[in-house]
Protein backbone atom coordinates (compact mmCIF):
# COMPACT_ATOMS: atom_id res chain seq x y z
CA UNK A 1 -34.37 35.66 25.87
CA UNK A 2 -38.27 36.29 26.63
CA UNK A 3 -37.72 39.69 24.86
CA UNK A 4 -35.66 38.50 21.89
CA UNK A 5 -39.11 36.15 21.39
CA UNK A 6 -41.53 38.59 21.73
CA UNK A 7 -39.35 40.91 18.83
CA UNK A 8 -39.21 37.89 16.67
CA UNK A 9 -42.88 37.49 17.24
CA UNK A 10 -43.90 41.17 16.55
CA UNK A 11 -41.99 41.05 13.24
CA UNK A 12 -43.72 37.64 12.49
CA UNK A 13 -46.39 40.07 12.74
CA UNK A 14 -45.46 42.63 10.28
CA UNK A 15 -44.41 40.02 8.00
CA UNK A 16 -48.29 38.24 8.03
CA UNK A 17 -49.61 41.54 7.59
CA UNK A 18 -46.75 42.43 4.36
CA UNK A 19 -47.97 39.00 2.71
CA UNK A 20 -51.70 39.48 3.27
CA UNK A 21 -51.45 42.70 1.27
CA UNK A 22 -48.84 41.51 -0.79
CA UNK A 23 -51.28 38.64 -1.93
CA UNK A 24 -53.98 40.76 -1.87
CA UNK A 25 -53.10 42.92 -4.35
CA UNK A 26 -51.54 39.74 -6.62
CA UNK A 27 -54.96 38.41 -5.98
CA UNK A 28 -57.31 41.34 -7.54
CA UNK A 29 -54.81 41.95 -10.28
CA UNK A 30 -54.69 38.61 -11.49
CA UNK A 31 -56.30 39.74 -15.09
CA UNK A 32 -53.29 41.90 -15.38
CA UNK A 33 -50.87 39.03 -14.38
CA UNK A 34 -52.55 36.39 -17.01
CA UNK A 35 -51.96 39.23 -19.42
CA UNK A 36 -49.65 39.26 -22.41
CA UNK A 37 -48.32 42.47 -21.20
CA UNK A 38 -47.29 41.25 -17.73
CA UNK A 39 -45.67 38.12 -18.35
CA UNK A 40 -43.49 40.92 -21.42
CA UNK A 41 -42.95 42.90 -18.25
CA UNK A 42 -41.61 40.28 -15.86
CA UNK A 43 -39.54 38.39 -18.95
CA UNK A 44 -37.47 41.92 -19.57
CA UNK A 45 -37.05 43.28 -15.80
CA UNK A 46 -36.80 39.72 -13.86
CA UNK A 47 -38.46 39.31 -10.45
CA UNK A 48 -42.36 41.04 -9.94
CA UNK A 49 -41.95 44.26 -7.70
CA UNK A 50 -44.00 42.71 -4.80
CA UNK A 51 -41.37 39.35 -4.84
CA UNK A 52 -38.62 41.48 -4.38
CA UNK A 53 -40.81 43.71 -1.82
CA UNK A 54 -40.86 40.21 0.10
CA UNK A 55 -37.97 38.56 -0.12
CA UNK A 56 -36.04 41.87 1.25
CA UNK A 57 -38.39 41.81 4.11
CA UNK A 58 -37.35 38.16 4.67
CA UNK A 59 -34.09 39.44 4.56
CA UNK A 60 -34.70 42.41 6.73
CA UNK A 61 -36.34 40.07 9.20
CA UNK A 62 -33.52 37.41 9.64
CA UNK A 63 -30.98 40.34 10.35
CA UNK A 64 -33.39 42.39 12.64
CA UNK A 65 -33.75 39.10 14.51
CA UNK A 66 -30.04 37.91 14.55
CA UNK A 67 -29.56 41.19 15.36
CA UNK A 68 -31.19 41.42 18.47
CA UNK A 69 -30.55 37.64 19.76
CA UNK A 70 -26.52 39.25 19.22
CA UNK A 71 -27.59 41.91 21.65
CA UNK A 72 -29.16 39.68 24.12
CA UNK A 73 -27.68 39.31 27.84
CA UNK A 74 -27.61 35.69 27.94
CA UNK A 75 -26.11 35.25 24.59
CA UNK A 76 -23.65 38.19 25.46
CA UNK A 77 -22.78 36.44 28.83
CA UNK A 78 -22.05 32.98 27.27
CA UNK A 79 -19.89 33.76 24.18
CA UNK A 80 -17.75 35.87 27.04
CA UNK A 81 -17.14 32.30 28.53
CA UNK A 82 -16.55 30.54 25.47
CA UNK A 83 -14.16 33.55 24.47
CA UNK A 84 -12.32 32.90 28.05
CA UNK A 85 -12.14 28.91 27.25
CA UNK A 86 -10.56 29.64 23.55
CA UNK A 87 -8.48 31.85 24.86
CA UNK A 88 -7.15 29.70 27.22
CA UNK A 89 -6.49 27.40 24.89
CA UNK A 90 -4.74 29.65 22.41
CA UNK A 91 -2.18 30.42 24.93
CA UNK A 92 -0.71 27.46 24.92
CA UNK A 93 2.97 27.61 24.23
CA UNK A 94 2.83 24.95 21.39
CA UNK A 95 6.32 23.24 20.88
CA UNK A 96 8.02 25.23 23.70
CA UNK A 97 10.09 22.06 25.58
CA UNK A 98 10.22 23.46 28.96
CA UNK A 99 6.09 23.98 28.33
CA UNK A 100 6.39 20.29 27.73
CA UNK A 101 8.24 19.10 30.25
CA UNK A 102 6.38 20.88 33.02
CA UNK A 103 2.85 19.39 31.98
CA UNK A 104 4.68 16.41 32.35
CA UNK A 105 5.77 17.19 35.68
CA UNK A 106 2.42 18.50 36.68
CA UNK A 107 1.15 14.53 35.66
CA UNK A 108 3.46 13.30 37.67
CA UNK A 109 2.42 15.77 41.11
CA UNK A 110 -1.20 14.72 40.70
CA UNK A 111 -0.46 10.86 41.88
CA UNK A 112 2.15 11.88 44.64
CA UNK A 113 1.36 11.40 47.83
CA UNK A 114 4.94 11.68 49.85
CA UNK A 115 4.80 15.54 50.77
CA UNK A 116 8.81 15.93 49.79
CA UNK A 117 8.68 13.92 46.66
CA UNK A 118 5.71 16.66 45.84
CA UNK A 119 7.98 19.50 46.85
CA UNK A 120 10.74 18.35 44.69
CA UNK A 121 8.38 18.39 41.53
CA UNK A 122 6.76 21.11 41.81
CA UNK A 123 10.22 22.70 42.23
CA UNK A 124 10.99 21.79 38.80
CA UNK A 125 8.22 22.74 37.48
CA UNK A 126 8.24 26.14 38.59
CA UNK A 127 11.57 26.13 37.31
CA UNK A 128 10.90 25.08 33.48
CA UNK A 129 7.64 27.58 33.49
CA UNK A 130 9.85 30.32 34.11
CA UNK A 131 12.10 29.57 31.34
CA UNK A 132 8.82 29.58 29.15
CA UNK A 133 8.59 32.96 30.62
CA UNK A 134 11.59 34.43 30.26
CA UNK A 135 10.89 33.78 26.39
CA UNK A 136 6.86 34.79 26.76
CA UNK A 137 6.82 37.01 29.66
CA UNK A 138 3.42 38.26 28.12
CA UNK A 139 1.37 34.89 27.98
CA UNK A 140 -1.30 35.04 30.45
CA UNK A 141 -1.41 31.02 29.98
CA UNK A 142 1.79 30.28 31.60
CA UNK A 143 1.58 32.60 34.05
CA UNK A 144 -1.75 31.07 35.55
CA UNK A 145 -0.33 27.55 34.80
CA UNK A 146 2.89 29.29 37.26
CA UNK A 147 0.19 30.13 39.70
CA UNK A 148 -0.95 26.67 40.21
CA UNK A 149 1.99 25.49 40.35
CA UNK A 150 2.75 27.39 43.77
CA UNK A 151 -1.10 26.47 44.66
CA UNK A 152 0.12 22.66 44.82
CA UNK A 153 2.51 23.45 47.70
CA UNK A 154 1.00 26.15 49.35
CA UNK A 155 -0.15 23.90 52.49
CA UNK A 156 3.01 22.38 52.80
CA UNK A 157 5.08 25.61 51.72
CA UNK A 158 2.75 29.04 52.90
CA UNK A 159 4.93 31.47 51.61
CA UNK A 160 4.46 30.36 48.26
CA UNK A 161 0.98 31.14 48.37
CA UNK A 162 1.70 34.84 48.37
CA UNK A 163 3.80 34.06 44.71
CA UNK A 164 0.77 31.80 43.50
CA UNK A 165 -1.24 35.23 43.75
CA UNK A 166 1.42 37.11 41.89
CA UNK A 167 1.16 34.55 39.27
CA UNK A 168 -2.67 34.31 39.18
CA UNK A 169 -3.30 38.12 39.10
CA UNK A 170 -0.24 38.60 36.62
CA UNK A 171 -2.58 36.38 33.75
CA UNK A 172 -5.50 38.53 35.11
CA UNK A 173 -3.46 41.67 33.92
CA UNK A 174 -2.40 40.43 30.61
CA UNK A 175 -6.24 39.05 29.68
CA UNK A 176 -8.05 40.88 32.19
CA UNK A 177 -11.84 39.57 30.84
CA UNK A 178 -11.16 35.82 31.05
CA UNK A 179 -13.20 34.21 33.61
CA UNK A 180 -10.64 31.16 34.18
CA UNK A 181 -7.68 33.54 35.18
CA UNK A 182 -10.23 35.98 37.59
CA UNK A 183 -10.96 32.76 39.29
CA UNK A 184 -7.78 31.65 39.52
CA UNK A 185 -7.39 34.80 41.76
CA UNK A 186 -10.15 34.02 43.59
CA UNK A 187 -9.58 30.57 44.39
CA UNK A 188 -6.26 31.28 45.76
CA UNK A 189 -7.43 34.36 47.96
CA UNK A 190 -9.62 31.85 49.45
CA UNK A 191 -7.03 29.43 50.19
CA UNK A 192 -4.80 32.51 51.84
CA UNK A 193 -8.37 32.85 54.23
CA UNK A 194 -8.82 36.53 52.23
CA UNK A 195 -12.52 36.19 52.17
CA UNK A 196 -13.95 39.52 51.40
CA UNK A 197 -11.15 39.85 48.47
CA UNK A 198 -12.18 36.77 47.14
CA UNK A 199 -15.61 37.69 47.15
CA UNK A 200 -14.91 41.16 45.28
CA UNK A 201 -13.22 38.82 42.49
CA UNK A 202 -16.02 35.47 42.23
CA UNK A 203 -18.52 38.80 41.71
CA UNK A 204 -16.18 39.61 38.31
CA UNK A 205 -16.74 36.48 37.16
CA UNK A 206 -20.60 36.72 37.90
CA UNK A 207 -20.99 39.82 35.97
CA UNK A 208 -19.38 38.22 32.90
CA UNK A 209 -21.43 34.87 32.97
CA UNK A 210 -24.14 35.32 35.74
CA UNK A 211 -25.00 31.49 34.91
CA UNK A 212 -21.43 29.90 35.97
CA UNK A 213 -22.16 27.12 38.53
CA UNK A 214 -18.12 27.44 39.60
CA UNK A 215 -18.55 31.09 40.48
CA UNK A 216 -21.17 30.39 42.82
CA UNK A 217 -20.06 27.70 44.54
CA UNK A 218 -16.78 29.42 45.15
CA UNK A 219 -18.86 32.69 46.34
CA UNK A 220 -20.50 30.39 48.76
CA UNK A 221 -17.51 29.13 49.73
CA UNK A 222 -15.91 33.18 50.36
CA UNK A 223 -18.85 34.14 51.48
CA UNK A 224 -19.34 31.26 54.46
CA UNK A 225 -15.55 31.96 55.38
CA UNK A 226 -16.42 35.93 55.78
CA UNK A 227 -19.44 34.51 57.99
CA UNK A 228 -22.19 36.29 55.79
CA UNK A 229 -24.07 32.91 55.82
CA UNK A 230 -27.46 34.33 54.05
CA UNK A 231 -25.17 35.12 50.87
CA UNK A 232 -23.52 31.77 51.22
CA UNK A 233 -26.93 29.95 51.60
CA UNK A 234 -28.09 32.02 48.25
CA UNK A 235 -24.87 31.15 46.23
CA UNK A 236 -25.15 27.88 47.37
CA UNK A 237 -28.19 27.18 45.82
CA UNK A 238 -27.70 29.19 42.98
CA UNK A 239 -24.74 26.54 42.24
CA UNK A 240 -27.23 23.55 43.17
CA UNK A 241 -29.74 25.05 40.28
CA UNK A 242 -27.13 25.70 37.85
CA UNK A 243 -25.12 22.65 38.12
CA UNK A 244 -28.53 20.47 38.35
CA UNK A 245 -29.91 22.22 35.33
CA UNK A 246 -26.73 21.30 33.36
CA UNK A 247 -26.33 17.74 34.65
CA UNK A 248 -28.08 15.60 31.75
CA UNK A 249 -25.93 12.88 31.60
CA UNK A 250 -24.65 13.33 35.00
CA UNK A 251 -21.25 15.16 34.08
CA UNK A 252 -21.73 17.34 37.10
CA UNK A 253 -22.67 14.83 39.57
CA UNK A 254 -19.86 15.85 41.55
CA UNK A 255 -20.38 19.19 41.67
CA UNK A 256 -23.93 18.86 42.45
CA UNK A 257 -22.58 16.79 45.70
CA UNK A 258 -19.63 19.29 46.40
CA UNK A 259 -22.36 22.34 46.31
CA UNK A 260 -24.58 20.01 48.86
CA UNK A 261 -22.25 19.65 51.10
CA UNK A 262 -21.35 22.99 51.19
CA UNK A 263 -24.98 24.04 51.56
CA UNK A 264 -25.16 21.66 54.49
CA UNK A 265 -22.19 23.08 56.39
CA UNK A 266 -23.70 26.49 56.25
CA UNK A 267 -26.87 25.23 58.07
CA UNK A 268 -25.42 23.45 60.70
């Protein structure tokens, strides 16, 4: 962003220098432009030549400048995350009943506490996603939501976590540049205890939106399981920054505690 302002301030520049002359030259020729001749001129053929001279350097200077704010890292890095979040949303299978009744399933898990009871839903949901599938076997969407499905028994059922990757790195495939899918794979490599995997995959994310307070915290998180505990203490505080930065009205309170803690484990 510091360069984008110093090219906007260069062409502020020009411009001053455009208008003094520009002015200048309306200035010593104002006989002419009081004359009978002029105002003839300017009734027949519209705008005077030096207006139009400025206004297209107005012009020129709003698209030089949008131009280069387009071509800007930052900017770059966060309309790939708000791409990822549309997208995301997009997928949704709109209408689809089985879509329907597993969200309402997936309700249901999130307030169960008897291990079986949480079996048997998830059971069913994993059942009505695949019918989804078997009608959108291409929707990157349902396969992620199929993903964490399996992620919600995984403790009590670890050979699901092995599908739960399938799933995660199957929406991956399909949309391969959305950050919510690549950490999906992450997350659930960390969870298996595949640390340096996990790591490879947070650093995806990180190259796509090098601010993302998420990414960090889950590289800290890879990174302290791999025992490479100067890279977790970095990422840690990366997270702590980020999510601090970001926390006006104390949205990310939690996540300015979870990265804390997780800072503190490293140092004990």
């Amino acid at each position: 962003m510091v360069e984008t302002v110093s090219i906007f301030f260069d062409i502020l520049f020009v411009f001053k220098k455009v208008l003094d002359f520009s002015f200048k030259t309306l200035l010593t020729d104002s006989r002419y432009m009081k004359s009978a001749k002029y105002r003839k001129r300017i009734s027949q053929k519209g705008f005077s030549p030096i207006i139009i001279i400025v206004i297209a350097f107005v012009v020129l200077l709003g698209g030089v400048f949008l131009y280069s704010v387009s071509k800007n890292p930052a900017v770059q890095k966060q309309v790939e995350l708000q791409k990822s979040l549309k997208s995301v949303s997009q997928d949704i299978p709109k209408g689809n009943p089985n879509w329907d009744k597993a969200q309402e399933l997936f309700g249901q898990i999130r307030g169960e506490q008897n291990p079986d009871k949480v079996k048997q839903i998830d059971a069913q949901i994993v059942v009505e996603l695949k019918k989804v599938l078997d009608e959108q076997p291409n929707n990157p969407r349902v396969w992620y939501e199929l993903g964490s499905a399996y992620s919600w028994v995984s403790l009590l059922e670890p050979k699901l976590a092995e599908e739960g990757l399938k799933a995660e790195k199957k929406a991956e495939e399909l949309d391969p540049t959305n950050t919510v899918y690549i950490n999906a794979v992450g997350d659930q490599l960390i969870l298996m205890g595949n640390y340096d995997e996990a790591i490879l995959q947070f650093q995806k994310t990180l190259r796509l939106t090098p601010n993302s307070g998420y990414a960090n915290l889950s590289l800290c998180n890879a990174y302290k399981g791999a025992k490479v505990y100067d890279s977790a203490r970095e990422h840690c505080q990366e997270a702590i920054d980020i999510f601090t930065s970001e926390n006006k009205n104390g949205e990310y309170d939690s996540q300015v505690l979870e990265a804390k803690k997780a800072m503190a484990d490293i140092l004990k």
